[in-house]
PDB file of N, CA and C in Angstrom:
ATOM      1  N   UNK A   1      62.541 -94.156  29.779  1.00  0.00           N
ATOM      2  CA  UNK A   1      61.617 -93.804  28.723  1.00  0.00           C
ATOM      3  C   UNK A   1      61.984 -92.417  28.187  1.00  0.00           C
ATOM      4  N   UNK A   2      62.283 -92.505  26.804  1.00  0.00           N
ATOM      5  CA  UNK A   2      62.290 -91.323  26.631  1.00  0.00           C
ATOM      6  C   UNK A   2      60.962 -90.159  26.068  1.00  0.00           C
ATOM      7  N   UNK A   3      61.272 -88.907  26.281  1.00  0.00           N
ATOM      8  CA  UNK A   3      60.255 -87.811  26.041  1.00  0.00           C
ATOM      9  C   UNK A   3      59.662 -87.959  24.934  1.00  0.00           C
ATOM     10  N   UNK A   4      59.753 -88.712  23.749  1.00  0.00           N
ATOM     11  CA  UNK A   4      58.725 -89.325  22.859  1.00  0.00           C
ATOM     12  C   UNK A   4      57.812 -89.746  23.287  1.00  0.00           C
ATOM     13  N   UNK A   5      58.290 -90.911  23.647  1.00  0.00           N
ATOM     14  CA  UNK A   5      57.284 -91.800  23.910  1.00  0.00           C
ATOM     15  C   UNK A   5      56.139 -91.547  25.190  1.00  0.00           C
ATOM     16  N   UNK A   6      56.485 -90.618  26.033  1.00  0.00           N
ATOM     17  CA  UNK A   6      55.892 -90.113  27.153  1.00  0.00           C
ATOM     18  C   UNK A   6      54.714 -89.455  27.211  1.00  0.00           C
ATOM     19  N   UNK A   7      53.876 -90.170  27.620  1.00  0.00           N
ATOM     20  CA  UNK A   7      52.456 -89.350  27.588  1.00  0.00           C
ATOM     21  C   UNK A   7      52.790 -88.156  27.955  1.00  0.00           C
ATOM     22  N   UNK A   8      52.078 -86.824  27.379  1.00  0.00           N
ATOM     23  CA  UNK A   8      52.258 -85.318  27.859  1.00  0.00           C
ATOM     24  C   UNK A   8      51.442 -85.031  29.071  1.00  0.00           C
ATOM     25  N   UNK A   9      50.303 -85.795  29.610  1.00  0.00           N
ATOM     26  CA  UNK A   9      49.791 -85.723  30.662  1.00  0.00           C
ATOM     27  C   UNK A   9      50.959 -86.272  31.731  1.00  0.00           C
ATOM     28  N   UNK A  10      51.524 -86.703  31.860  1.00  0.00           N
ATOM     29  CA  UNK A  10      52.373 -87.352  32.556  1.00  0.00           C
ATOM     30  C   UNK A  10      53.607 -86.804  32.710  1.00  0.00           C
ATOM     31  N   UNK A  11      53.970 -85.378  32.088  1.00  0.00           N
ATOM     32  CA  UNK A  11      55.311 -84.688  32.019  1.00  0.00           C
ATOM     33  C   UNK A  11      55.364 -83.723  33.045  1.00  0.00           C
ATOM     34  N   UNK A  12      56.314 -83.433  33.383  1.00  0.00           N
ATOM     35  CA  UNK A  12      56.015 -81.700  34.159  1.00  0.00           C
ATOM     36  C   UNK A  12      56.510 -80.892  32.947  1.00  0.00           C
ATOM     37  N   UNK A  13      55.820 -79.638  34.011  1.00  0.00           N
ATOM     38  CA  UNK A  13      56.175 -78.022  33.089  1.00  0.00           C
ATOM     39  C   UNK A  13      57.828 -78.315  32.184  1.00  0.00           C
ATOM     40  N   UNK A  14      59.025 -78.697  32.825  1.00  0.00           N
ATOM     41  CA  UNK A  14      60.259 -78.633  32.332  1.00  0.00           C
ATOM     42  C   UNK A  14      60.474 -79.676  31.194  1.00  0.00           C
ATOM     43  N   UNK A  15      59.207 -81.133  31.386  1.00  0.00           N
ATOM     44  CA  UNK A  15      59.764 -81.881  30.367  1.00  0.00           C
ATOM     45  C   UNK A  15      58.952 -81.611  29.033  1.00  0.00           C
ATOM     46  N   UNK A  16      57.839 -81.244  29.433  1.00  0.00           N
ATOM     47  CA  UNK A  16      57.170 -80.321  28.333  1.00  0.00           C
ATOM     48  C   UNK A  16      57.679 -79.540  27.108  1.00  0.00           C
ATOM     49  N   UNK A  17      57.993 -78.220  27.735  1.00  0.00           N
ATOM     50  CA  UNK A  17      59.119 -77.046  27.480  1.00  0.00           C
ATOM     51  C   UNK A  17      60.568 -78.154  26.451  1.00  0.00           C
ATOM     52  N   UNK A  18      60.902 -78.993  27.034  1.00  0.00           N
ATOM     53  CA  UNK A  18      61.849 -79.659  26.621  1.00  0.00           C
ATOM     54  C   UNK A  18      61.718 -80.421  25.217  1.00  0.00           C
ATOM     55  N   UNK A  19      60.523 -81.321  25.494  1.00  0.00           N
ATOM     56  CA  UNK A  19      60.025 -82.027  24.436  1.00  0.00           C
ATOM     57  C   UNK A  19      59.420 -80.780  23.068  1.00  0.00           C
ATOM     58  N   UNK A  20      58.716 -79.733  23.920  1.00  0.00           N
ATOM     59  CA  UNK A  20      58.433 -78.917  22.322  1.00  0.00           C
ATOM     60  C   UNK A  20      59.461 -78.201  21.970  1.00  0.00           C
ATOM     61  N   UNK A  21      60.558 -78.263  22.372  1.00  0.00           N
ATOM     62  CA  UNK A  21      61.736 -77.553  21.770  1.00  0.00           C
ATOM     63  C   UNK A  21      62.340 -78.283  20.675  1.00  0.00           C
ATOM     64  N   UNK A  22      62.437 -79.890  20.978  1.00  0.00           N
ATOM     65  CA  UNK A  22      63.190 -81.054  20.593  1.00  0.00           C
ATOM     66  C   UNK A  22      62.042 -81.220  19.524  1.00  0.00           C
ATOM     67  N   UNK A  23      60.931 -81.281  19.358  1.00  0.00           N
ATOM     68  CA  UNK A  23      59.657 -81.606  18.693  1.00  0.00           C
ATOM     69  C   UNK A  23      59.717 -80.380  17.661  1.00  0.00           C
ATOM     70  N   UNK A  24      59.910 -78.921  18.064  1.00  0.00           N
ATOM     71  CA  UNK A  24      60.323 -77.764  16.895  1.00  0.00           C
ATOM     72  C   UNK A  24      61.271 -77.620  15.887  1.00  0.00           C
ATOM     73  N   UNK A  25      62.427 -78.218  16.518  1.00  0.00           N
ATOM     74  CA  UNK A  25      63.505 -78.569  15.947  1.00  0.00           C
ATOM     75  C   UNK A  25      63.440 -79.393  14.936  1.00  0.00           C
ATOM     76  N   UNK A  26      63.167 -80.432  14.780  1.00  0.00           N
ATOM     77  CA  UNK A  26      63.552 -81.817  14.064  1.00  0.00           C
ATOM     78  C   UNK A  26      61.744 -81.904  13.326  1.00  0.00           C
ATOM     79  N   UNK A  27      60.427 -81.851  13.813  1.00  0.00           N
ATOM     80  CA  UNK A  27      59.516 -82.166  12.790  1.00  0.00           C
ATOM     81  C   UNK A  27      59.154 -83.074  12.829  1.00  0.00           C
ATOM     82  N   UNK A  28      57.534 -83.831  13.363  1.00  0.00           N
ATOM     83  CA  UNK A  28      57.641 -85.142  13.291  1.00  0.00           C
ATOM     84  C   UNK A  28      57.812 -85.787  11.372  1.00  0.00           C
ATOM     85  N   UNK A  29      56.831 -85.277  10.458  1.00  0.00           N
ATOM     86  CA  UNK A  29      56.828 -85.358   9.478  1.00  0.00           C
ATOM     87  C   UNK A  29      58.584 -85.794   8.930  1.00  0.00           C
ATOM     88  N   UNK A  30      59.156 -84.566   8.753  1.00  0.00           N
ATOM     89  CA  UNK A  30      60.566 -84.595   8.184  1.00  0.00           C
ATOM     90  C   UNK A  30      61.397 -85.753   8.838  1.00  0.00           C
ATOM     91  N   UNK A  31      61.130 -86.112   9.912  1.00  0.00           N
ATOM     92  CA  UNK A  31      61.710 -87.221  10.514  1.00  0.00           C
ATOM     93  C   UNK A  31      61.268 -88.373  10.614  1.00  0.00           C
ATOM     94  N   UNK A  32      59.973 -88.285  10.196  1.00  0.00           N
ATOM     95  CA  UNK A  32      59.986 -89.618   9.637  1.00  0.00           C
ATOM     96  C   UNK A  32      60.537 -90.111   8.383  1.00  0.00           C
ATOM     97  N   UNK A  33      60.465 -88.737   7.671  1.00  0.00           N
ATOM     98  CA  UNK A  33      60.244 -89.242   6.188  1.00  0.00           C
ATOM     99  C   UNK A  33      62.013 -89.864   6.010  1.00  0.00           C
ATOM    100  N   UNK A  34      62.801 -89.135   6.757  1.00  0.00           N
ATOM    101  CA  UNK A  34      64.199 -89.225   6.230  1.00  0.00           C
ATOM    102  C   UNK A  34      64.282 -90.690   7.455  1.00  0.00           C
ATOM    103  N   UNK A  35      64.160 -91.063   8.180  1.00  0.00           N
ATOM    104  CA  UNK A  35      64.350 -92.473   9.237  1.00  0.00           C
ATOM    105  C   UNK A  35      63.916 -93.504   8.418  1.00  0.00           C
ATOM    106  N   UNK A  36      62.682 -92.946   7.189  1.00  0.00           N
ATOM    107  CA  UNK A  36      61.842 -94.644   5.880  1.00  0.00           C
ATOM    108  C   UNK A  36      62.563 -94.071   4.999  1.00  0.00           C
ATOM    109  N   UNK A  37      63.328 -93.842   4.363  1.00  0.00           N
ATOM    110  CA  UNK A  37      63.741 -93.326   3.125  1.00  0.00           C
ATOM    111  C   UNK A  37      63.263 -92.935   2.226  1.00  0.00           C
ATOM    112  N   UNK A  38      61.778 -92.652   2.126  1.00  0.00           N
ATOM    113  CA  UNK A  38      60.886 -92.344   1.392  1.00  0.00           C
ATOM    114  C   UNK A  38      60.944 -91.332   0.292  1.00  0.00           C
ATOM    115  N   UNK A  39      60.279 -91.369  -0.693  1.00  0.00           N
ATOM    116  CA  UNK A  39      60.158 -90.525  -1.775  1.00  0.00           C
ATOM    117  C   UNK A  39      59.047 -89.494  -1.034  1.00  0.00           C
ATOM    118  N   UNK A  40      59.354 -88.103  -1.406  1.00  0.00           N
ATOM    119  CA  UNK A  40      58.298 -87.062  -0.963  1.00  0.00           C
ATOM    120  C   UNK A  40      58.119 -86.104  -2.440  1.00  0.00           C
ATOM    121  N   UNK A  41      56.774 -85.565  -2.508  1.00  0.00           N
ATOM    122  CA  UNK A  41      56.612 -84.649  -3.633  1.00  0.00           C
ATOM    123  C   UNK A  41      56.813 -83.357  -2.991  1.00  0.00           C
ATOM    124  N   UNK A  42      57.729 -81.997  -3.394  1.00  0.00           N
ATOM    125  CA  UNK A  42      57.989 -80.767  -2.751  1.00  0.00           C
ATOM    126  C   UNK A  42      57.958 -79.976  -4.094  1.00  0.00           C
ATOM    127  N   UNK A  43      56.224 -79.265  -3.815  1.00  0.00           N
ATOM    128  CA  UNK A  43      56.242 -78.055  -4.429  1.00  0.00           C
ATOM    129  C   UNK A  43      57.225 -76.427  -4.560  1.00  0.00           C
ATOM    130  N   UNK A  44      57.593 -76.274  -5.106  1.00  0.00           N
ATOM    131  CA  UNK A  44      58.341 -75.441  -5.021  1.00  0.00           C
ATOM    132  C   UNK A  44      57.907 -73.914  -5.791  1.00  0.00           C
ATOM    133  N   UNK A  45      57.902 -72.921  -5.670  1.00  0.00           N
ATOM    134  CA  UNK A  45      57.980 -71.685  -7.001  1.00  0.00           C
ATOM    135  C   UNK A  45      57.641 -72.427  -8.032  1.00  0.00           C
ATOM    136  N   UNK A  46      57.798 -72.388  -9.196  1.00  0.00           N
ATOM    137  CA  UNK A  46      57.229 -72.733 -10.265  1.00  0.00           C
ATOM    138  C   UNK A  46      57.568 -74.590 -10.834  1.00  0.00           C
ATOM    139  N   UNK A  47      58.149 -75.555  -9.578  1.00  0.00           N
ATOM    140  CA  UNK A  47      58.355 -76.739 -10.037  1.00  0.00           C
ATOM    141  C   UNK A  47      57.656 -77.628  -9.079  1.00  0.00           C
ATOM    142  N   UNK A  48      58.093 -78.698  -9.519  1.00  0.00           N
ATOM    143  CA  UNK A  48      57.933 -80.006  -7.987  1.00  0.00           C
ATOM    144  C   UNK A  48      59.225 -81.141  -8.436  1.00  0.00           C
ATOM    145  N   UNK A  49      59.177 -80.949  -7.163  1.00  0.00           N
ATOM    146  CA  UNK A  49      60.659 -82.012  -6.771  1.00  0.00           C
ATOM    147  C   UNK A  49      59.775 -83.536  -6.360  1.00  0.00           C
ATOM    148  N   UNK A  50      60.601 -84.631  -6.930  1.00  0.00           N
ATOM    149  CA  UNK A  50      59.865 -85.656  -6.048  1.00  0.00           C
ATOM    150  C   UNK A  50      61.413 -86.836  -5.924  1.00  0.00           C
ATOM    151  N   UNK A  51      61.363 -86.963  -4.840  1.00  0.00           N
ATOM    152  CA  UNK A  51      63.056 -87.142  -4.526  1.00  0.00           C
ATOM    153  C   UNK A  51      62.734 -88.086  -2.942  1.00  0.00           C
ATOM    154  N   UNK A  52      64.332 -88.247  -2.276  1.00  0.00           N
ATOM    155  CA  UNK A  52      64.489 -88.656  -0.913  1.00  0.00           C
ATOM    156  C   UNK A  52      64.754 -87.485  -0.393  1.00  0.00           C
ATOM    157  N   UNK A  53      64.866 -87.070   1.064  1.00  0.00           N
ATOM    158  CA  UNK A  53      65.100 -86.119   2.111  1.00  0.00           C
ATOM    159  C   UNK A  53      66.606 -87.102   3.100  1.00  0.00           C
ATOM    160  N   UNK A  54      67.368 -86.528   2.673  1.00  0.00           N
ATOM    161  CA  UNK A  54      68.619 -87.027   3.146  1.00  0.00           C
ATOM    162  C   UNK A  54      68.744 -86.220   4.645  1.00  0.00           C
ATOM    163  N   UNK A  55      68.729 -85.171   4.727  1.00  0.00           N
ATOM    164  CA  UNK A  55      68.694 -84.384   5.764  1.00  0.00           C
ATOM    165  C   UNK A  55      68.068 -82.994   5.833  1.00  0.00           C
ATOM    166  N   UNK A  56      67.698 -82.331   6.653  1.00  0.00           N
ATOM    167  CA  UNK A  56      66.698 -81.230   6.957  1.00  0.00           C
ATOM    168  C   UNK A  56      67.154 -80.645   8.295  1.00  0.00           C
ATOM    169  N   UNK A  57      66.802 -79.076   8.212  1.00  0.00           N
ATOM    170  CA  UNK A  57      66.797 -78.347   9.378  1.00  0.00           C
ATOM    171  C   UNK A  57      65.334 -77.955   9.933  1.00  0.00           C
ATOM    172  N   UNK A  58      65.176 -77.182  10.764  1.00  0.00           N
ATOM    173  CA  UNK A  58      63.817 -76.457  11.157  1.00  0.00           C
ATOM    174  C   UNK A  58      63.515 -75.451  10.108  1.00  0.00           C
ATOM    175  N   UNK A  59      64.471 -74.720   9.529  1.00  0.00           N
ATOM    176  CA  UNK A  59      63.979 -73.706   8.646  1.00  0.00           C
ATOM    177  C   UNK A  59      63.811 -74.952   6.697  1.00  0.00           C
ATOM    178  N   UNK A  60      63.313 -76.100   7.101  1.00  0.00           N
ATOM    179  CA  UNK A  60      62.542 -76.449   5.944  1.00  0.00           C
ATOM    180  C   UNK A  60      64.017 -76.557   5.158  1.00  0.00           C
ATOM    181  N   UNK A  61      65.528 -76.412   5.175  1.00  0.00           N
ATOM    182  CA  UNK A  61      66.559 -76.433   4.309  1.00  0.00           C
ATOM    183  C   UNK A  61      66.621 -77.951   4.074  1.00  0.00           C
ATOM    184  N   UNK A  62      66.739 -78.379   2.727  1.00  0.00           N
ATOM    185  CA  UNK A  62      66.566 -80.134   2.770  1.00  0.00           C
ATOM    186  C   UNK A  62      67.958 -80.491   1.852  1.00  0.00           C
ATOM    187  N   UNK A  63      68.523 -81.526   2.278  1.00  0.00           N
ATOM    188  CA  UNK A  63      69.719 -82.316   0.947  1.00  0.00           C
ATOM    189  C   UNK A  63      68.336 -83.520   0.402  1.00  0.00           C
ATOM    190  N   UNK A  64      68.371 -83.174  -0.885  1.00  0.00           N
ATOM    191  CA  UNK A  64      67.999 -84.692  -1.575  1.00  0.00           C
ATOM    192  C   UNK A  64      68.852 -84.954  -2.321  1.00  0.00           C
ATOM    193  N   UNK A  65      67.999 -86.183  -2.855  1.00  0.00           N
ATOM    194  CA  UNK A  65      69.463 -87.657  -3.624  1.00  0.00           C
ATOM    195  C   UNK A  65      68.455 -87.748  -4.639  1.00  0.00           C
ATOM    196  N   UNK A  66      68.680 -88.295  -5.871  1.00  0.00           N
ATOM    197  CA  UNK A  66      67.676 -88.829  -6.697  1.00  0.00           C
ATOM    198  C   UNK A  66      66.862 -87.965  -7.018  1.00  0.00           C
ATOM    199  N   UNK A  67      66.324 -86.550  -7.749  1.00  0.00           N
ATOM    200  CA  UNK A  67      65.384 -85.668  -7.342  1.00  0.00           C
ATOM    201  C   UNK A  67      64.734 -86.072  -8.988  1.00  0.00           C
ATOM    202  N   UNK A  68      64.275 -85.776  -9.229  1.00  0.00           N
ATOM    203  CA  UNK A  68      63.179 -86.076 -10.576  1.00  0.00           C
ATOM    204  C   UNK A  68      62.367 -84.788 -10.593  1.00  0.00           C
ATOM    205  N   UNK A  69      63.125 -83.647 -11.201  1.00  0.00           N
ATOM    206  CA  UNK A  69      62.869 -82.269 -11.310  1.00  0.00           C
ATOM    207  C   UNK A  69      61.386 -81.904 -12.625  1.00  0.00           C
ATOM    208  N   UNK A  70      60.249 -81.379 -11.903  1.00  0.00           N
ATOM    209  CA  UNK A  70      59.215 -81.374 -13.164  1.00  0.00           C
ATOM    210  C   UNK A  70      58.629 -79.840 -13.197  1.00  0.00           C
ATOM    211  N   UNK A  71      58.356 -79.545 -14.485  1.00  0.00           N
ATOM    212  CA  UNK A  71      57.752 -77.986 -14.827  1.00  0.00           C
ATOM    213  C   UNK A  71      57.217 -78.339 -16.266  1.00  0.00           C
ATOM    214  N   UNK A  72      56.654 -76.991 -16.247  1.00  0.00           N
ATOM    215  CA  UNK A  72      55.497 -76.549 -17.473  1.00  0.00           C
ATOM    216  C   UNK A  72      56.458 -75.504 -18.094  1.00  0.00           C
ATOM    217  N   UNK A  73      56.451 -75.832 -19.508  1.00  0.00           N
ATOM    218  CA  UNK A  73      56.824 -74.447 -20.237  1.00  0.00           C
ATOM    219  C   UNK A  73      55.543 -74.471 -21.654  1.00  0.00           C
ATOM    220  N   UNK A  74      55.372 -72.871 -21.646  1.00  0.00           N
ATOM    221  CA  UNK A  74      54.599 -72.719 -22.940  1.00  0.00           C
ATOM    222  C   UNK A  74      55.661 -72.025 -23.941  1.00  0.00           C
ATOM    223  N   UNK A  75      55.557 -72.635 -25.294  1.00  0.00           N
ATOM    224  CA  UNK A  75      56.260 -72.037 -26.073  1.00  0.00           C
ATOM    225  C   UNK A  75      55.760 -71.096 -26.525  1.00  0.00           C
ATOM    226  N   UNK A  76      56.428 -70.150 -27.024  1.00  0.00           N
ATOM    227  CA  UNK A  76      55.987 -69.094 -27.613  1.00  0.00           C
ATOM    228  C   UNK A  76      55.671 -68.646 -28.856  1.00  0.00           C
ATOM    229  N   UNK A  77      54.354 -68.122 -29.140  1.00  0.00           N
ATOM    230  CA  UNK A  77      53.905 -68.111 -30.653  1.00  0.00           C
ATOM    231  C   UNK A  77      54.563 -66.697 -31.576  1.00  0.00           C
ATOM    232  N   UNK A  78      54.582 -67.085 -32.450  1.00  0.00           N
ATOM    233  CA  UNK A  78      55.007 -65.599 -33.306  1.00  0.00           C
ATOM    234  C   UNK A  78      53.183 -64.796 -33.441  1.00  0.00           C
ATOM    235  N   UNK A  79      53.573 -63.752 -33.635  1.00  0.00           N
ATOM    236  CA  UNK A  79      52.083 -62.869 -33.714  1.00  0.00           C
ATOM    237  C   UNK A  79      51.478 -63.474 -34.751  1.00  0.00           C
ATOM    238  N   UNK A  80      49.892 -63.702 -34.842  1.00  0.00           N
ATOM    239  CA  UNK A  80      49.330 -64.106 -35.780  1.00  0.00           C
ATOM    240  C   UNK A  80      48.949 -65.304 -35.931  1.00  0.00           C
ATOM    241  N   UNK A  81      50.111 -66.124 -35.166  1.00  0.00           N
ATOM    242  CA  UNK A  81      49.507 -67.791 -35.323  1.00  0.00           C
ATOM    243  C   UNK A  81      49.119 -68.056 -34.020  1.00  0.00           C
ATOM    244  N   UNK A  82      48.618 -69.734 -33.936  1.00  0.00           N
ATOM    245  CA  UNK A  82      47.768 -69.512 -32.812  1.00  0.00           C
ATOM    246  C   UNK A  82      48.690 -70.259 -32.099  1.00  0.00           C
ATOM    247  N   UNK A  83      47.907 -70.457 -30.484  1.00  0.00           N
ATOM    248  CA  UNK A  83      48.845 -70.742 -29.525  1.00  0.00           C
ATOM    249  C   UNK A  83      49.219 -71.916 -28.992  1.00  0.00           C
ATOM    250  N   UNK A  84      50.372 -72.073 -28.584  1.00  0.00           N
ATOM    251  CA  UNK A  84      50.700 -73.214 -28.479  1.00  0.00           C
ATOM    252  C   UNK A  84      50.389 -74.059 -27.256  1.00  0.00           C
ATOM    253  N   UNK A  85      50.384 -75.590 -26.913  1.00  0.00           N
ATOM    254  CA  UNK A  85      49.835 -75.979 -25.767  1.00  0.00           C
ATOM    255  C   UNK A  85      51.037 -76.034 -24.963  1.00  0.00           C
ATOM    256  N   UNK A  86      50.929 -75.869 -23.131  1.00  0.00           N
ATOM    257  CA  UNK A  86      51.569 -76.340 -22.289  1.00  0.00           C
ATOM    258  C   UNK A  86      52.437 -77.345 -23.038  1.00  0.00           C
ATOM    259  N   UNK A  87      54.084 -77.776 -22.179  1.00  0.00           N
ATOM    260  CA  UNK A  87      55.016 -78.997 -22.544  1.00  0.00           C
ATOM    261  C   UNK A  87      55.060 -79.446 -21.154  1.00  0.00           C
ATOM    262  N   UNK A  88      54.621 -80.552 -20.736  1.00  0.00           N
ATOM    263  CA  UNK A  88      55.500 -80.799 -19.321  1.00  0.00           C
ATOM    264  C   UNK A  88      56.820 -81.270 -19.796  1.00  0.00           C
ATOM    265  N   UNK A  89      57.864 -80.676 -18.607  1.00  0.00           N
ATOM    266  CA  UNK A  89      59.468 -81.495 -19.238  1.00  0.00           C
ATOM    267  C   UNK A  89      59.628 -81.891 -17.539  1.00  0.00           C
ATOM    268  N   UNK A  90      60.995 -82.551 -17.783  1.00  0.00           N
ATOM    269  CA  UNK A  90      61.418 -82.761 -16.523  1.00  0.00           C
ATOM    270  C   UNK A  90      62.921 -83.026 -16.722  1.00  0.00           C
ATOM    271  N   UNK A  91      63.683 -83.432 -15.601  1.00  0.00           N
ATOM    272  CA  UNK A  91      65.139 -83.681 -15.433  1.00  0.00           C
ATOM    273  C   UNK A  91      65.336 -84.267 -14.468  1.00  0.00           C
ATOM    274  N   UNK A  92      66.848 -84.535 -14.378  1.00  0.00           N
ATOM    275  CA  UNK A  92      67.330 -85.980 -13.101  1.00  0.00           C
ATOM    276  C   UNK A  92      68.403 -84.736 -11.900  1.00  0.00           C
ATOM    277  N   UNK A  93      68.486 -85.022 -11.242  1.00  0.00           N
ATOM    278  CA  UNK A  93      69.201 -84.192 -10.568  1.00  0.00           C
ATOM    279  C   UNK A  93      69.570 -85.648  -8.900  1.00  0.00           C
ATOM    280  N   UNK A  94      70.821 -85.753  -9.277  1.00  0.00           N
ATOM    281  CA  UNK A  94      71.639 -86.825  -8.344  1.00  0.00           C
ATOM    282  C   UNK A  94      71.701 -86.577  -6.793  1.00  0.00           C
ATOM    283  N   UNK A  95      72.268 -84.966  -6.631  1.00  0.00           N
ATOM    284  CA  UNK A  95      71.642 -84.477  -5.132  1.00  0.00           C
ATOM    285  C   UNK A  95      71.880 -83.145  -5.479  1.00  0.00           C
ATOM    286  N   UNK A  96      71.072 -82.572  -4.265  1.00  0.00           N
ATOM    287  CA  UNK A  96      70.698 -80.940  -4.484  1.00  0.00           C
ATOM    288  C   UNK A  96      70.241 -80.488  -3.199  1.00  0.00           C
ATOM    289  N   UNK A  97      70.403 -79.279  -2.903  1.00  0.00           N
ATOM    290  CA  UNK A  97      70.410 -78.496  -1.495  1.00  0.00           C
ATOM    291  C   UNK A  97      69.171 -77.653  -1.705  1.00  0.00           C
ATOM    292  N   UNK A  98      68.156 -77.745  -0.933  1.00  0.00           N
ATOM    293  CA  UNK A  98      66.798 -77.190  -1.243  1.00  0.00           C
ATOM    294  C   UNK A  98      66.852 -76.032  -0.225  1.00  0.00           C
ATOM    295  N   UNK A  99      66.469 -74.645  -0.773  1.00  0.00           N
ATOM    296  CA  UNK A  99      66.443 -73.508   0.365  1.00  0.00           C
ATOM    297  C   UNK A  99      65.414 -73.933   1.100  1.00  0.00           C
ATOM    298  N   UNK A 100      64.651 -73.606   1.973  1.00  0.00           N
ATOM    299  CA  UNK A 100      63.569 -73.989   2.602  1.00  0.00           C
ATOM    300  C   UNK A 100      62.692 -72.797   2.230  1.00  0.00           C
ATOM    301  N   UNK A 101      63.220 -71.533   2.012  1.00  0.00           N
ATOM    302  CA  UNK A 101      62.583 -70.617   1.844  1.00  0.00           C
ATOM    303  C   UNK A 101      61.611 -70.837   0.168  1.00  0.00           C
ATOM    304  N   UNK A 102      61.848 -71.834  -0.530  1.00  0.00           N
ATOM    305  CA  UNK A 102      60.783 -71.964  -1.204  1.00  0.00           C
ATOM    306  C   UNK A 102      60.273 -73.027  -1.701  1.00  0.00           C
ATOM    307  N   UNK A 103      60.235 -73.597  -0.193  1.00  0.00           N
ATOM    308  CA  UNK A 103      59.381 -74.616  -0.220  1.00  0.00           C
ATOM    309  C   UNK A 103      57.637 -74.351   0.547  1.00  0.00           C
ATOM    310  N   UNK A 104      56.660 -74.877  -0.795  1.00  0.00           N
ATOM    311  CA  UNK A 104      55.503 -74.379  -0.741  1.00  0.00           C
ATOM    312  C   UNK A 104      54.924 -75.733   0.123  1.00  0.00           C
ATOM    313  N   UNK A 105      54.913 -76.604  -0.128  1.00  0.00           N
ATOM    314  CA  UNK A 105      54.359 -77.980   0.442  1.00  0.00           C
ATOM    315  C   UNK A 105      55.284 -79.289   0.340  1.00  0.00           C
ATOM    316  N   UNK A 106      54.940 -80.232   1.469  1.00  0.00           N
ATOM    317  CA  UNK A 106      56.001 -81.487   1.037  1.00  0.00           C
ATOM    318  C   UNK A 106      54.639 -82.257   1.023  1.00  0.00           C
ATOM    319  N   UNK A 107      54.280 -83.508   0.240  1.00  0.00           N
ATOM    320  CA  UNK A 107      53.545 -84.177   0.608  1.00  0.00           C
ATOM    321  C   UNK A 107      54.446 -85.946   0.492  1.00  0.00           C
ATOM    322  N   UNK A 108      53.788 -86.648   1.616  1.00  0.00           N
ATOM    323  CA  UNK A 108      54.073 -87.649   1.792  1.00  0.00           C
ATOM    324  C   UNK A 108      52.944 -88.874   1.621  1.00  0.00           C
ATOM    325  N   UNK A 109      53.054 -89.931   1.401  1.00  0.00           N
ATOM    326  CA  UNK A 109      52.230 -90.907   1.694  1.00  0.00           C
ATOM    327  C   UNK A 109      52.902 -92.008   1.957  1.00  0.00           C
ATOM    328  N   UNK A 110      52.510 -92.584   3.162  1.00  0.00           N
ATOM    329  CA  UNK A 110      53.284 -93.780   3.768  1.00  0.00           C
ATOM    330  C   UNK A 110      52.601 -95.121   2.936  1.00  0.00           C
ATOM    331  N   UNK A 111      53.092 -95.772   2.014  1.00  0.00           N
ATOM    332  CA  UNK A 111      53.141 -96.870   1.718  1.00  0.00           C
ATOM    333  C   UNK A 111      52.791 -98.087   2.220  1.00  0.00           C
ATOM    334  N   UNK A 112      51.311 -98.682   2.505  1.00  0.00           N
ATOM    335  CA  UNK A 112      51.586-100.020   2.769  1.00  0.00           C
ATOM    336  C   UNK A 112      51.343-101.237   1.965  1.00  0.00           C
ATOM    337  N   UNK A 113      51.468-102.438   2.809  1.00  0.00           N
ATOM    338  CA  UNK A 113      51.070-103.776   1.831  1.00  0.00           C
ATOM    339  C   UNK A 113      49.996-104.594   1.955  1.00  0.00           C
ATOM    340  N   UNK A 114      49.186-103.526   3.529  1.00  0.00           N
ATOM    341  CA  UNK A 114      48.031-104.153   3.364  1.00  0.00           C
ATOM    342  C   UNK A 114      46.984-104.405   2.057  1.00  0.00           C
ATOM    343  N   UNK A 115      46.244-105.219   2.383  1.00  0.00           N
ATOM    344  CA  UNK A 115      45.284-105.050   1.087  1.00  0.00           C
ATOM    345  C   UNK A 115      44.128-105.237   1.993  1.00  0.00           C
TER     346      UNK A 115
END
């Protein structure tokens, strides 16, 4: 059996220690998401990514595939006239290396077919 699946009442001190090292590392979240291939939304600084998670470290560094890049721009008025509304735009981006350092949130939702 491995230390997953292992009740934590049932571990000693060493397999403990072991399992939250292995459990710090890798993320249950991030590891799931990249084991279903799932689409995740990742806020970022001023965008959101909504893409696959090909691979990930502990410090949040991600490869995606497929990313569907989205932001707000306001255009800018000349003095005098009035102002213009928000544009949402967006773009395609095939794969891309995400710092982790600005990543604000990932959100996931697991998909089912119950009804």
């Amino acid at each position: 059996m491995s230390l997953r699946n292992k009740p934590k009442r049932e571990m000693s001190a060493e397999e403990l220690q072991k399992r939250g090292k292995e459990e710090f590392n890798t993320g249950p979240l991030l590891e799931l998401i990249v084991k279903n291939n799932t689409h995740v939304l990742i806020n970022c600084c001023n965008k959101k990514l909504l893409g696959q998670v090909k691979a990930f470290d502990r410090h949040c560094n991600m490869v995606l595939e497929n990313v569907k890049e989205m932001w707000t721009e306001v255009p800018k008025s000349s003095e005098g006239k009035k102002k213009f509304k928000p544009v949402n735009k967006d773009g395609h981006i095939s794969k891309m290396f995400l710092g982790g350092d600005s990543v604000i949130l990932v959100l996931w939702k697991l998909l089912t077919t119950d009804k």
